[in-house]
N, C-alpha and C. Protein backbone atom coordinates (compact mmCIF):
# COMPACT_ATOMS: atom_id res chain seq x y z
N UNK A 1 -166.09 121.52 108.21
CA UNK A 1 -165.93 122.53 107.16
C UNK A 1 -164.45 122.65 106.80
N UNK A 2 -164.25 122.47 106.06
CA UNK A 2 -162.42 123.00 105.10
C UNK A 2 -161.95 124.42 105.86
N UNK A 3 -160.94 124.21 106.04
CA UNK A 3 -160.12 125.23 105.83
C UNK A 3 -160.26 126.76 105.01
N UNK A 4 -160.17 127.60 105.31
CA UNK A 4 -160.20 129.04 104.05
C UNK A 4 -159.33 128.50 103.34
N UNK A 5 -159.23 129.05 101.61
CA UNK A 5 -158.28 128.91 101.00
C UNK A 5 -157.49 129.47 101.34
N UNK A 6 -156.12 129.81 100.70
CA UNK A 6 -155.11 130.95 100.89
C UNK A 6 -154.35 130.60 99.48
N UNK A 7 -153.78 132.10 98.68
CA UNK A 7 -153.23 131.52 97.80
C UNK A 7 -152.53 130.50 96.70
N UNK A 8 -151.87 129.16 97.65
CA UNK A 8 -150.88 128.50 97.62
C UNK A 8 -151.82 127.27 97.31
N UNK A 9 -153.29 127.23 98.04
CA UNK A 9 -153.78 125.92 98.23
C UNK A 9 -155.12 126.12 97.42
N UNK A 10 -155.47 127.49 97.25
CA UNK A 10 -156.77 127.34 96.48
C UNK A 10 -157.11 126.41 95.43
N UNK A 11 -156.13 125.71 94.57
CA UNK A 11 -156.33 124.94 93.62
C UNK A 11 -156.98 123.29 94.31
N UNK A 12 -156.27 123.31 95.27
CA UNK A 12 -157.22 122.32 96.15
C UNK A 12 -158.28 122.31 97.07
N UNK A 13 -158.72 123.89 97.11
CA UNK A 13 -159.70 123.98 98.30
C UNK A 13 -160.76 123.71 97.61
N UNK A 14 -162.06 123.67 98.04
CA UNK A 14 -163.34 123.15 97.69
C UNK A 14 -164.15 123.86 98.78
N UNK A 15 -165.24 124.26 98.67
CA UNK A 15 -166.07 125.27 99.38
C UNK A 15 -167.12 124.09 99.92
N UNK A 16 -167.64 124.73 101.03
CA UNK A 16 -168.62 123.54 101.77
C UNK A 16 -169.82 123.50 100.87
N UNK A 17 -170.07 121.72 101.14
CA UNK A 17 -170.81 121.26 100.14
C UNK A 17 -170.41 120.25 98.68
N UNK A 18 -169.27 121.05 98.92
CA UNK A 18 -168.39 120.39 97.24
C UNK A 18 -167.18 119.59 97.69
N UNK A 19 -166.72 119.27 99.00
CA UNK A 19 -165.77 118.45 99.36
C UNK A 19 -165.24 117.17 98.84
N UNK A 20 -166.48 116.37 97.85
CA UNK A 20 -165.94 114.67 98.13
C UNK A 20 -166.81 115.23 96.10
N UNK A 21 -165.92 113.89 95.37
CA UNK A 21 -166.44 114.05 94.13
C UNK A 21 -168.34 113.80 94.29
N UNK A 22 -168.66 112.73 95.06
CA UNK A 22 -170.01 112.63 95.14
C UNK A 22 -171.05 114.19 95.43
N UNK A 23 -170.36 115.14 95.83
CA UNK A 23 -171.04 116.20 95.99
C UNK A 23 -171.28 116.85 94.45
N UNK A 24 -170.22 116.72 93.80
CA UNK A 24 -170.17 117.57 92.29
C UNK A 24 -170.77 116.43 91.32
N UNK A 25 -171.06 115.36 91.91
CA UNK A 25 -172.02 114.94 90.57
C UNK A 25 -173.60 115.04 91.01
N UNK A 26 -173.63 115.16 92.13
CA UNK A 26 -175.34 116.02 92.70
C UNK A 26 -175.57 116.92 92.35
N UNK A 27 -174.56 118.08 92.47
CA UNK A 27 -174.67 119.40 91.87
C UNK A 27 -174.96 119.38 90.34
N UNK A 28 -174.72 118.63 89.38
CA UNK A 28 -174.52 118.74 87.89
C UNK A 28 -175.83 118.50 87.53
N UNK A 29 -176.72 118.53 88.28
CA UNK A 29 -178.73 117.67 88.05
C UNK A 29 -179.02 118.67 88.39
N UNK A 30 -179.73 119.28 87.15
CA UNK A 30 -180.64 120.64 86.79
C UNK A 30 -182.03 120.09 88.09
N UNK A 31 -182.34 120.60 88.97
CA UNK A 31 -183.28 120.25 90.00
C UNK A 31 -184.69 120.16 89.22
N UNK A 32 -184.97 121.11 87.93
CA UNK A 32 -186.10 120.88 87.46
C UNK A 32 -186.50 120.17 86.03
N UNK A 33 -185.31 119.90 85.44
CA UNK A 33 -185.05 118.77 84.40
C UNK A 33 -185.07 117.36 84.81
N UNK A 34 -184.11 116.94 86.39
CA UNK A 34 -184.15 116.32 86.88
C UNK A 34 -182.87 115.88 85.81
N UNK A 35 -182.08 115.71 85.23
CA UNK A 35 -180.88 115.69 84.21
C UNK A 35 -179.73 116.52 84.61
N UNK A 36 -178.62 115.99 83.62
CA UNK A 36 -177.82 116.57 83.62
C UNK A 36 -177.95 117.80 82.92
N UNK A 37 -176.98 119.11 83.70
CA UNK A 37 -177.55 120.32 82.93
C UNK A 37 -177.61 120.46 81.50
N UNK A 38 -178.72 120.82 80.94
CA UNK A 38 -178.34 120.91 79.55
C UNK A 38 -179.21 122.73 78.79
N UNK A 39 -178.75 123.70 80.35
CA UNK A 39 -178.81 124.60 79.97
C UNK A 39 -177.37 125.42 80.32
N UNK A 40 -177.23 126.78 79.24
CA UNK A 40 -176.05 127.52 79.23
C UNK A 40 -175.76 127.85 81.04
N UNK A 41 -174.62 127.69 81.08
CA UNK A 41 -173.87 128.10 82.19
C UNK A 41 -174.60 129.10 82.82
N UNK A 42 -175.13 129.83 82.34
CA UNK A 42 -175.33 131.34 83.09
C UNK A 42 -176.99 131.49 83.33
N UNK A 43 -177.40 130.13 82.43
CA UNK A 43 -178.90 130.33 82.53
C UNK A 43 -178.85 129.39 83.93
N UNK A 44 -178.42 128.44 83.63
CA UNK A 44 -178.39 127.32 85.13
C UNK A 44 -177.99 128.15 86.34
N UNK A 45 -177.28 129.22 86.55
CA UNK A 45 -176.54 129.88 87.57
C UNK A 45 -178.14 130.68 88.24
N UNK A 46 -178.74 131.52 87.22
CA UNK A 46 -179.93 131.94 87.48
C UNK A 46 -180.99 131.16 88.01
N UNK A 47 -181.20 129.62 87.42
CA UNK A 47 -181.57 128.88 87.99
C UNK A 47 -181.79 128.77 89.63
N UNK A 48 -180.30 128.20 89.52
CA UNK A 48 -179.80 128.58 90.81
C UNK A 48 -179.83 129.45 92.00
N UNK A 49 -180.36 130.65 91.66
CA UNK A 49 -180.17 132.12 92.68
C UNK A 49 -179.06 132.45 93.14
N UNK A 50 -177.87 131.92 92.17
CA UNK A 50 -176.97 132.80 92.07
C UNK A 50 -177.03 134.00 91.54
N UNK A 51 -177.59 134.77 90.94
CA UNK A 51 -177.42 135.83 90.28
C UNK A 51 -178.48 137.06 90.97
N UNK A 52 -177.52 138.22 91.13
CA UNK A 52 -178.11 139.14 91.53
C UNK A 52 -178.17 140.44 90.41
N UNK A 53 -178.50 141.91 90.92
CA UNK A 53 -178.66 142.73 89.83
C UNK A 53 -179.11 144.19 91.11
N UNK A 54 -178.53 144.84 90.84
CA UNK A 54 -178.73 146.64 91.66
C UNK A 54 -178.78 147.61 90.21
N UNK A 55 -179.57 148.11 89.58
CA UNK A 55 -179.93 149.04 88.70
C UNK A 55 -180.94 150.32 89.55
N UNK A 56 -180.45 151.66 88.81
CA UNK A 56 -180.86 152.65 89.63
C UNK A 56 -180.76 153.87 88.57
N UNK A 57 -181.41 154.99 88.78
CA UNK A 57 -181.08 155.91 87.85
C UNK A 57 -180.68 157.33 88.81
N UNK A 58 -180.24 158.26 88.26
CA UNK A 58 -179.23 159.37 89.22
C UNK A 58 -179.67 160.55 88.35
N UNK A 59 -180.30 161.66 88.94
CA UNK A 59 -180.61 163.04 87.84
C UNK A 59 -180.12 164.22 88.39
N UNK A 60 -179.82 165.32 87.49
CA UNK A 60 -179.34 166.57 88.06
C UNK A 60 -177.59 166.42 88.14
N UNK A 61 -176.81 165.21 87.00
CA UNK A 61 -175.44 165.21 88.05
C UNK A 61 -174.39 166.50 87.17
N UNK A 62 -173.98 167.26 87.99
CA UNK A 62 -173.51 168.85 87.54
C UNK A 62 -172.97 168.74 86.69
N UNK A 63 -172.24 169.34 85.69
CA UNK A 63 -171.12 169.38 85.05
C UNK A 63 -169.57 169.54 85.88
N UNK A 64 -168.79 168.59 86.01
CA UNK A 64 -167.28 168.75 86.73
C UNK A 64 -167.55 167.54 87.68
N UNK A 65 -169.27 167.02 87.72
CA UNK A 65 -169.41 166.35 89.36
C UNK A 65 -168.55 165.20 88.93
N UNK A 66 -168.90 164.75 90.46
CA UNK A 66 -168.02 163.29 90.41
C UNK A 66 -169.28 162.03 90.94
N UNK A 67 -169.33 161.22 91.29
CA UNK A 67 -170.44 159.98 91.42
C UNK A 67 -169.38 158.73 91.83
N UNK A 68 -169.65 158.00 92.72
CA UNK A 68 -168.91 157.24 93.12
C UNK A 68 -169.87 156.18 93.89
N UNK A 69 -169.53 154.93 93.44
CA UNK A 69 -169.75 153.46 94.14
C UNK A 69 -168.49 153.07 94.35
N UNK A 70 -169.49 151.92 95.74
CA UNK A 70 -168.28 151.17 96.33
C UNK A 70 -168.88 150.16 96.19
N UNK A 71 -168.08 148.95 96.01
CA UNK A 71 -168.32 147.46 96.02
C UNK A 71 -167.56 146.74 96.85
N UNK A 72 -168.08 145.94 97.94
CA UNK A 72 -167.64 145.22 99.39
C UNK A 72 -167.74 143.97 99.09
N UNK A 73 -166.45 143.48 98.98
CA UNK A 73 -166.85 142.13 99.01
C UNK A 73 -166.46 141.52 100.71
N UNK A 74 -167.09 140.26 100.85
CA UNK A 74 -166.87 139.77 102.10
C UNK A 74 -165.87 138.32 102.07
N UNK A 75 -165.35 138.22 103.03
CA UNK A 75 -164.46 137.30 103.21
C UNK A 75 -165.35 135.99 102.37
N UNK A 76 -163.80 134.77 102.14
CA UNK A 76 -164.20 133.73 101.50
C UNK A 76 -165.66 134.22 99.95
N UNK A 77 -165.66 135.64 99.80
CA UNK A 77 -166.74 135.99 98.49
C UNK A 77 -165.85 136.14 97.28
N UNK A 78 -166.35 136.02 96.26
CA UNK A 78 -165.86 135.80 95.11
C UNK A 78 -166.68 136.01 94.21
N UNK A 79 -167.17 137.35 94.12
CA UNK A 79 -168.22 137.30 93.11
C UNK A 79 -167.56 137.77 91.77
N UNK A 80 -168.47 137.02 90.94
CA UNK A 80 -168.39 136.92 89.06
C UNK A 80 -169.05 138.34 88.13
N UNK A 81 -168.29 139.41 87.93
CA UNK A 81 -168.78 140.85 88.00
C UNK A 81 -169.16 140.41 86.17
N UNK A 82 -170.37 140.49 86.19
CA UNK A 82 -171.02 140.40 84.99
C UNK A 82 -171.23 141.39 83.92
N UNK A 83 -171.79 142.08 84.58
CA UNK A 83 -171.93 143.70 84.21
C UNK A 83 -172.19 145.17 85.10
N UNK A 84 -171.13 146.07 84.24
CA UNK A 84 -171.48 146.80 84.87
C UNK A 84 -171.55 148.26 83.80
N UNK A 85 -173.01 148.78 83.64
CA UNK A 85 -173.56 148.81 82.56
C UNK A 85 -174.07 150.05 83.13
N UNK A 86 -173.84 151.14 81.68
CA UNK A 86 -174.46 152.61 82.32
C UNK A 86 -174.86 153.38 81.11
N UNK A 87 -175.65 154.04 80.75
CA UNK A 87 -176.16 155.26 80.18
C UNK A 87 -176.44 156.35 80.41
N UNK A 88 -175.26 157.21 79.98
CA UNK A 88 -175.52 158.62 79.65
C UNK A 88 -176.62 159.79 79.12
N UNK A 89 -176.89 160.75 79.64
CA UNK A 89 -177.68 161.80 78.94
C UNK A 89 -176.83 162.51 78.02
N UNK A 90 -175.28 162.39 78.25
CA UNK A 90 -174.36 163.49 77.24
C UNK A 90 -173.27 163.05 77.94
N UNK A 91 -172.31 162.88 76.96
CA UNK A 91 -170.57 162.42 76.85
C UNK A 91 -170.34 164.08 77.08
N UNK A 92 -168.83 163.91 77.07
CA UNK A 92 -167.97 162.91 77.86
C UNK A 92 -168.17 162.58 79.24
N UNK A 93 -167.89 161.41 79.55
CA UNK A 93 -167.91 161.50 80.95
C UNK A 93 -166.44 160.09 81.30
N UNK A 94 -165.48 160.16 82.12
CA UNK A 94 -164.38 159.20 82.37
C UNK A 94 -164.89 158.31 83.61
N UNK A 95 -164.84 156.99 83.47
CA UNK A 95 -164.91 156.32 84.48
C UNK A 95 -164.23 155.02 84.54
N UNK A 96 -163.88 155.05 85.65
CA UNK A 96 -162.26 154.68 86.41
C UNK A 96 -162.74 153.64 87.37
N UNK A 97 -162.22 152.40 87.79
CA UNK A 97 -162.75 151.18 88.78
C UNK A 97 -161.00 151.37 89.83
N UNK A 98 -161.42 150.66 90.81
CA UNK A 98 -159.88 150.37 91.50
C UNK A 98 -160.64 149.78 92.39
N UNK A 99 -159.32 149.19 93.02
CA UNK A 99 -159.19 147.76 93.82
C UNK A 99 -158.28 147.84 95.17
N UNK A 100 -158.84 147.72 95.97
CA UNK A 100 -158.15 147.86 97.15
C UNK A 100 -158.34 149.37 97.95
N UNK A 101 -159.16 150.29 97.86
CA UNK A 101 -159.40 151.15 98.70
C UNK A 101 -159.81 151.11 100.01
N UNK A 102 -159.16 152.39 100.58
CA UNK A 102 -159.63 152.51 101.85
C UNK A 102 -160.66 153.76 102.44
N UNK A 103 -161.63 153.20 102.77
CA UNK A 103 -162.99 153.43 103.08
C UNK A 103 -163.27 154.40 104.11
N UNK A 104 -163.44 155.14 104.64
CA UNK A 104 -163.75 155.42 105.69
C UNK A 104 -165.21 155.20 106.55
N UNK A 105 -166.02 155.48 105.76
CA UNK A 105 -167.33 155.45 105.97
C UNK A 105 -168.47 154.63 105.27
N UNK A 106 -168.48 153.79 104.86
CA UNK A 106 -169.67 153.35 103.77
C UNK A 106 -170.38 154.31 103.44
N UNK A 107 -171.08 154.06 102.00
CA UNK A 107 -171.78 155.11 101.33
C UNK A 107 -173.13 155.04 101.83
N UNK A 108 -174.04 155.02 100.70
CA UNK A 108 -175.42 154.47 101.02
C UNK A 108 -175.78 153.38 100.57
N UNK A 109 -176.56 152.22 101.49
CA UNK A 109 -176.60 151.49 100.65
C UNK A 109 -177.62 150.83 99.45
N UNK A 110 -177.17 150.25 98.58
CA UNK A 110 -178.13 150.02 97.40
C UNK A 110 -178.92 148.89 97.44
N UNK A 111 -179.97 149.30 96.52
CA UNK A 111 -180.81 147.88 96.90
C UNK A 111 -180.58 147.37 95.74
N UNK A 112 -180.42 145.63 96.12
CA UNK A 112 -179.93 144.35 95.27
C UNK A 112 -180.79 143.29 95.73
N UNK A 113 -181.98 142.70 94.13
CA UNK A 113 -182.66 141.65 93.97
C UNK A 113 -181.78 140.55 93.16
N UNK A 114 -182.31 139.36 93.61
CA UNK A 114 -181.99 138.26 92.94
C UNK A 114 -183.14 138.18 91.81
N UNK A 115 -181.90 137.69 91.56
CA UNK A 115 -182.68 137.69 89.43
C UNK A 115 -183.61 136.26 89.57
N UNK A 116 -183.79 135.80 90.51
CA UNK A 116 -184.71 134.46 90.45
C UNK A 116 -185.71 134.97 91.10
N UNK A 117 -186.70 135.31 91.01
CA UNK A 117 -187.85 135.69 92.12
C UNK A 117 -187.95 134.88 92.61
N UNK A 118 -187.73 133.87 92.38
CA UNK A 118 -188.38 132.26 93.67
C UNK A 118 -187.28 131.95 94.27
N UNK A 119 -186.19 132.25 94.38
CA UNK A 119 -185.16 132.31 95.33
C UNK A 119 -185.14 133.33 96.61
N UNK A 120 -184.23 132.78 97.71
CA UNK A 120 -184.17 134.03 99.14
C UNK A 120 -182.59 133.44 99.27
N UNK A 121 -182.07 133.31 98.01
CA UNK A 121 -180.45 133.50 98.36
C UNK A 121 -180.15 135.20 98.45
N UNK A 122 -178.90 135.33 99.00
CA UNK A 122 -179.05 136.87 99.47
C UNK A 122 -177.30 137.07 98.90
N UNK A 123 -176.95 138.02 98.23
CA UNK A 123 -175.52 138.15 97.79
C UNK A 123 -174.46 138.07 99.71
N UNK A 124 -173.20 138.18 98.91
CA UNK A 124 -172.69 138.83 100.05
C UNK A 124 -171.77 139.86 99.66
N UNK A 125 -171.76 140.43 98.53
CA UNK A 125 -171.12 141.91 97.78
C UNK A 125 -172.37 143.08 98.05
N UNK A 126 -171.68 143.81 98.58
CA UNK A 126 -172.42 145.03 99.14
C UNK A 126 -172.36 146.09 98.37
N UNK A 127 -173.02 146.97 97.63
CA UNK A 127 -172.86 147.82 97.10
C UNK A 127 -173.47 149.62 97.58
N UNK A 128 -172.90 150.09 97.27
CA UNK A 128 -173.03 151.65 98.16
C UNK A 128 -172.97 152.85 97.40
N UNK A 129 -173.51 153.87 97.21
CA UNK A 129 -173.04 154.50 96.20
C UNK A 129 -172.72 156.16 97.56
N UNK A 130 -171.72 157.13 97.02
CA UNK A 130 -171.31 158.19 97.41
C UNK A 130 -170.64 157.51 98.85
N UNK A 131 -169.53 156.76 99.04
CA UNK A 131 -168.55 156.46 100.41
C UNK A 131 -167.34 157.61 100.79
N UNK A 132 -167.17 157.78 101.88
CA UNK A 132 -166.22 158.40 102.08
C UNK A 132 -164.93 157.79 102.22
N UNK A 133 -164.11 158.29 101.02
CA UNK A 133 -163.23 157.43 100.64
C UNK A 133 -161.77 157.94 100.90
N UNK A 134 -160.59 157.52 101.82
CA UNK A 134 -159.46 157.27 102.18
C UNK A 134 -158.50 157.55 101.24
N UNK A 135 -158.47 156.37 100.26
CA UNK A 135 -157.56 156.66 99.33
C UNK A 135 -158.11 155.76 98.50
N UNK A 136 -158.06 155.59 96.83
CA UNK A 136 -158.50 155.00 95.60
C UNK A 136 -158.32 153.64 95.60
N UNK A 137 -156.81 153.49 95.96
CA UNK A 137 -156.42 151.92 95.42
C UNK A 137 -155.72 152.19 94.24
N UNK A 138 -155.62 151.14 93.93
CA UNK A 138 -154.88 150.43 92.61
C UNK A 138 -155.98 150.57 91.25
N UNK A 139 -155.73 151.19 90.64
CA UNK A 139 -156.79 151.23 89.14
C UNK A 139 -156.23 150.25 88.55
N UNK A 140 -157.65 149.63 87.92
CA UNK A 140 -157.75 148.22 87.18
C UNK A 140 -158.32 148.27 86.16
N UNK A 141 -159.29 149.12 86.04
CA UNK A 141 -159.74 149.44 84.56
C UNK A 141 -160.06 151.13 84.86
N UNK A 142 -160.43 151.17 83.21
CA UNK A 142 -160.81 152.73 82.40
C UNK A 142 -161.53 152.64 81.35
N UNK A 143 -162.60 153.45 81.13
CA UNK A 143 -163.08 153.65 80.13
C UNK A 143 -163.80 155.21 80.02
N UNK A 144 -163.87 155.80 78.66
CA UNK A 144 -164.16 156.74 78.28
C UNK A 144 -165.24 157.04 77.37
N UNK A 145 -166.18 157.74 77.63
CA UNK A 145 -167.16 157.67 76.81
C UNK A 145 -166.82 159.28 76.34
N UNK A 146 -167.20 159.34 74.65
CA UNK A 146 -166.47 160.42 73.81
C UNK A 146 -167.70 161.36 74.24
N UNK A 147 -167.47 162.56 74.12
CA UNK A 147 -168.18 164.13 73.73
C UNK A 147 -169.54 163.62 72.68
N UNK A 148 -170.69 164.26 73.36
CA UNK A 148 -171.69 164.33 71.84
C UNK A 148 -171.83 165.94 71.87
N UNK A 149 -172.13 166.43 70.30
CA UNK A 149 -172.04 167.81 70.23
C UNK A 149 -173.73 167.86 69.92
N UNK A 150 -173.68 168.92 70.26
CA UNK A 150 -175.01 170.01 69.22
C UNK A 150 -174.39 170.75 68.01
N UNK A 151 -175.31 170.76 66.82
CA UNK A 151 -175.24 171.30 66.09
C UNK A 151 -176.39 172.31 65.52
N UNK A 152 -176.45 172.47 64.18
CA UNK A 152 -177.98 173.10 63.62
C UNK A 152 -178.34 172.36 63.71
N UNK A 153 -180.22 172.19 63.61
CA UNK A 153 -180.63 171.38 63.71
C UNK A 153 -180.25 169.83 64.91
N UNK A 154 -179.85 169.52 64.97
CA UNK A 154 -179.50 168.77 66.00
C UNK A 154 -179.25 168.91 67.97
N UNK A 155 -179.70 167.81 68.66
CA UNK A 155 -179.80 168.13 70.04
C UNK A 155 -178.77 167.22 70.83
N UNK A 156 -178.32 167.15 71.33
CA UNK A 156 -177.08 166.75 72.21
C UNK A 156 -177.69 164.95 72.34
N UNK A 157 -176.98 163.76 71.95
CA UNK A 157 -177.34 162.61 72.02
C UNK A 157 -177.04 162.22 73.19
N UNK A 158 -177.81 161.22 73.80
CA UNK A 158 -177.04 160.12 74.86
C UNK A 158 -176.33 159.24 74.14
N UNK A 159 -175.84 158.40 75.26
CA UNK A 159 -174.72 157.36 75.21
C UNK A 159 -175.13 156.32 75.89
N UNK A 160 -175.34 154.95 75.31
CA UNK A 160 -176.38 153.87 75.75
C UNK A 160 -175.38 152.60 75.90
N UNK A 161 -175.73 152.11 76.93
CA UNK A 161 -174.63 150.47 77.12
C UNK A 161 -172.86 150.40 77.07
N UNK A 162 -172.87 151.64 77.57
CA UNK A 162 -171.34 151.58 78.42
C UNK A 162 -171.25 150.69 79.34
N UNK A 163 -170.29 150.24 79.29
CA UNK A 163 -169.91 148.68 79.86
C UNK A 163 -168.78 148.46 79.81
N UNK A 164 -168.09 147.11 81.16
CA UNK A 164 -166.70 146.76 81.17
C UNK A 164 -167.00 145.71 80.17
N UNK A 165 -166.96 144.91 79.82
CA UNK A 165 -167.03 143.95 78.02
C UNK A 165 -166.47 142.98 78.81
N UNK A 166 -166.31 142.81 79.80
CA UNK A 166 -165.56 141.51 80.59
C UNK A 166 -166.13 140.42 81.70
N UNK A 167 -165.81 140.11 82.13
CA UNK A 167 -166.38 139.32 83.27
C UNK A 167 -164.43 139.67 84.32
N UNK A 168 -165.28 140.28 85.69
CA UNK A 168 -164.17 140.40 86.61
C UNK A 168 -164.31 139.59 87.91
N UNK A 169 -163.51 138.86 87.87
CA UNK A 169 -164.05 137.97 89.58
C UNK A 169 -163.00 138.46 90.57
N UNK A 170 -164.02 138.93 91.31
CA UNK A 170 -162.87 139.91 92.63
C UNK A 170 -162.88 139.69 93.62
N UNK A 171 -161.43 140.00 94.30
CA UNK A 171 -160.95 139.35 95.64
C UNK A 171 -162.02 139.42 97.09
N UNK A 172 -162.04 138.89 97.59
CA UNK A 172 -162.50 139.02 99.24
C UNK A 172 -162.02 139.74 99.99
N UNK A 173 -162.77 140.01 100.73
CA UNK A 173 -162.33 140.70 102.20
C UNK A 173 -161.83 142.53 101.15
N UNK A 174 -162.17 142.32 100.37
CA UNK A 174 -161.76 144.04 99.40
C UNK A 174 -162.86 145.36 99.28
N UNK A 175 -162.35 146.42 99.09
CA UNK A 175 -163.28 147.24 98.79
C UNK A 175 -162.52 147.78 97.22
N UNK A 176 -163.51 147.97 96.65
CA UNK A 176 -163.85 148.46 95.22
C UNK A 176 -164.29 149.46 94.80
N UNK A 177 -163.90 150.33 94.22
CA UNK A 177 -164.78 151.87 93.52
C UNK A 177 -165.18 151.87 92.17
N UNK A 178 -165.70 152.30 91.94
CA UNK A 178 -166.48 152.97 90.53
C UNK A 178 -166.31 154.52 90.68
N UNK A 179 -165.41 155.00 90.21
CA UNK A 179 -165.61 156.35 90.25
C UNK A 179 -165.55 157.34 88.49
N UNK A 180 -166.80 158.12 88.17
CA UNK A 180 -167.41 158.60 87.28
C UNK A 180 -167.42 159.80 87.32
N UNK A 181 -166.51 160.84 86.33
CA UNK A 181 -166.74 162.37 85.96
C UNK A 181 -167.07 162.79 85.11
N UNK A 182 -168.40 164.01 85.17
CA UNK A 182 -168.66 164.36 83.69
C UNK A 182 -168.34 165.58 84.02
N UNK A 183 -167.66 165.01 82.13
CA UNK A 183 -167.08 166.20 82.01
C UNK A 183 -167.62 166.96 80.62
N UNK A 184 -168.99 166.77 80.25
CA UNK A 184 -170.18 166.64 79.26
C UNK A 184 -169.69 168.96 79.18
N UNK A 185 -169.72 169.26 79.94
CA UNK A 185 -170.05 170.96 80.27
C UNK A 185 -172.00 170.87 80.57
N UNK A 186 -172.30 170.01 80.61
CA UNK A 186 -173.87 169.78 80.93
C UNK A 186 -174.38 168.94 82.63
N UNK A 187 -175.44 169.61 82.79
CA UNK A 187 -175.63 168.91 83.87
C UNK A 187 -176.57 167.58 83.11
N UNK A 188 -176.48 166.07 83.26
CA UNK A 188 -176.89 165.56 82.64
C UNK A 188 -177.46 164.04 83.66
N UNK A 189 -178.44 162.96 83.14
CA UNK A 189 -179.03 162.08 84.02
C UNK A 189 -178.24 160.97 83.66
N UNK A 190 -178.21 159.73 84.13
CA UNK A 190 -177.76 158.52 83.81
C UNK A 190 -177.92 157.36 84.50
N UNK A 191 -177.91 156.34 83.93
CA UNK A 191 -178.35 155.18 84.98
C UNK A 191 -177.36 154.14 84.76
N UNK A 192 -177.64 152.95 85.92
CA UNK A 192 -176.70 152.07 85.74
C UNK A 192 -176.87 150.93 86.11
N UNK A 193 -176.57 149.69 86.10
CA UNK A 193 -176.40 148.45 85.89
C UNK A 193 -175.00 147.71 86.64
N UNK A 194 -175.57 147.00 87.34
CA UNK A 194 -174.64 145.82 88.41
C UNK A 194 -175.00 144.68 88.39
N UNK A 195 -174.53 143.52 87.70
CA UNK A 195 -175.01 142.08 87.45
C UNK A 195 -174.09 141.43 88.09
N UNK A 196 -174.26 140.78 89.09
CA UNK A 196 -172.88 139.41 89.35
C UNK A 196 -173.62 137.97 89.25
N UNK A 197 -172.83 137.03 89.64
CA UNK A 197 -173.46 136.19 90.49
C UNK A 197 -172.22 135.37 91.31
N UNK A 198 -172.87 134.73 92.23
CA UNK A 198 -171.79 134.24 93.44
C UNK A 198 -172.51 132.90 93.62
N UNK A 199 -171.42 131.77 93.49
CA UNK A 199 -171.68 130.59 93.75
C UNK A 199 -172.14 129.90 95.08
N UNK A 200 -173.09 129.41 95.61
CA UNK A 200 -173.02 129.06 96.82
C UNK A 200 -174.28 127.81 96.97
N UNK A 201 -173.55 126.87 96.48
CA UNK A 201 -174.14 125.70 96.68
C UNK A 201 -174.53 125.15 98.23
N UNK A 202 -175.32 124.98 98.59
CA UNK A 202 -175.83 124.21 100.24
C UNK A 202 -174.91 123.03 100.42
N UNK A 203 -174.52 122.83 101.39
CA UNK A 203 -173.80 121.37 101.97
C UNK A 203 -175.28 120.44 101.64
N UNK A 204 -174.91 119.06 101.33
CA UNK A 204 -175.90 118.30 101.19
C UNK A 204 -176.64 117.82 102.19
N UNK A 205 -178.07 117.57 102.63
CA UNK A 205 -178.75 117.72 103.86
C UNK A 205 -178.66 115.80 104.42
């Protein structure tokens, strides 16, 4: 088995399995085309059982509350943060990611299927929601979802497909937050959305 990467050398490391060019032209044969891939990147990844997904919904959350996930990644992991995707019962609400926190306790943890049903690949990003948390970290992103009002006639709207608009691939051996305040003046429901996927090709048998 190789070496861990480490900064300096990652451009030459290669993960087990992918060592010698003969491994990466095995890998490039769609297993059920029997061809070279000639589906989109992300559909082949699914293929694959790379791709996972934790969606959940949360009710009753107060007005002022706070809501918080943690995301664990594990050594040598590198997962490809696809989405992370939420809907509101009523704006405003601020939510804030950071990188590098310290944990005290793990939260609870969440349940995460692979998006292939015929796969038993298993992630290795852990996700948790409500951790007892040390200190934040480093903030890496923000986003804000605006106020919906009532008026005459009219009833307070949700807010549908809040999302980071990016793809984030994050460090190992790290812990991660999601932390979410509404600040709606309503107690209001919302759900949410966690898509990655993590590469992990088999050494060849």
């Amino acid at each position: 088995m190789p070496n861990p990467p480490t900064p300096d050398s990652r451009v030459n490391w290669r993960p087990p399995g992918r060592e010698q060019p003969r491994d990466e032209e095995r890998w490039k044969f769609d297993e059920f085309a029997h061809a070279v891939t000639v589906i989109q990147e992300q559909h082949r990844i699914l293929h694959d059982g790379f791709y996972h997904v934790c969606t959940g919904k949360d009710t009753g959350w107060l007005d002022a509350g706070v809501k918080v996930f943690q995301l664990k990644t594990a050594a040598l992991n590198f997962p490809h943060i696809q989405t992370m995707l939420l809907n509101f019962g009523k704006g405003d609400v601020d939510f804030v990611a950071y990188e590098g926190a310290t944990i005290t306790v793990d939260g609870t943890p969440l349940p995460v299927f692979n998006a292939n049903r015929n796969s038993t690949k298993t992630p290795l990003l852990e996700l948790f929601a409500a951790p007892t948390v040390g200190a934040n970290g480093t903030e890496i992103f923000r986003l804000w979802t605006p106020p919906t009002a009532t008026g005459v006639g009219q009833s307070a709207n949700g807010i549908a497909g809040v999302g980071q608009g990016s793809e984030w691939i994050l460090k190992p051996s790290t812990d991660y937050l999601v932390i979410m305040t509404n600040n709606s003046g309503a107690t209001i429901d919302f759900s949410y959305e966690f898509s990655w996927y993590e590469l992990a090709y088999d050494p060849p048998q």
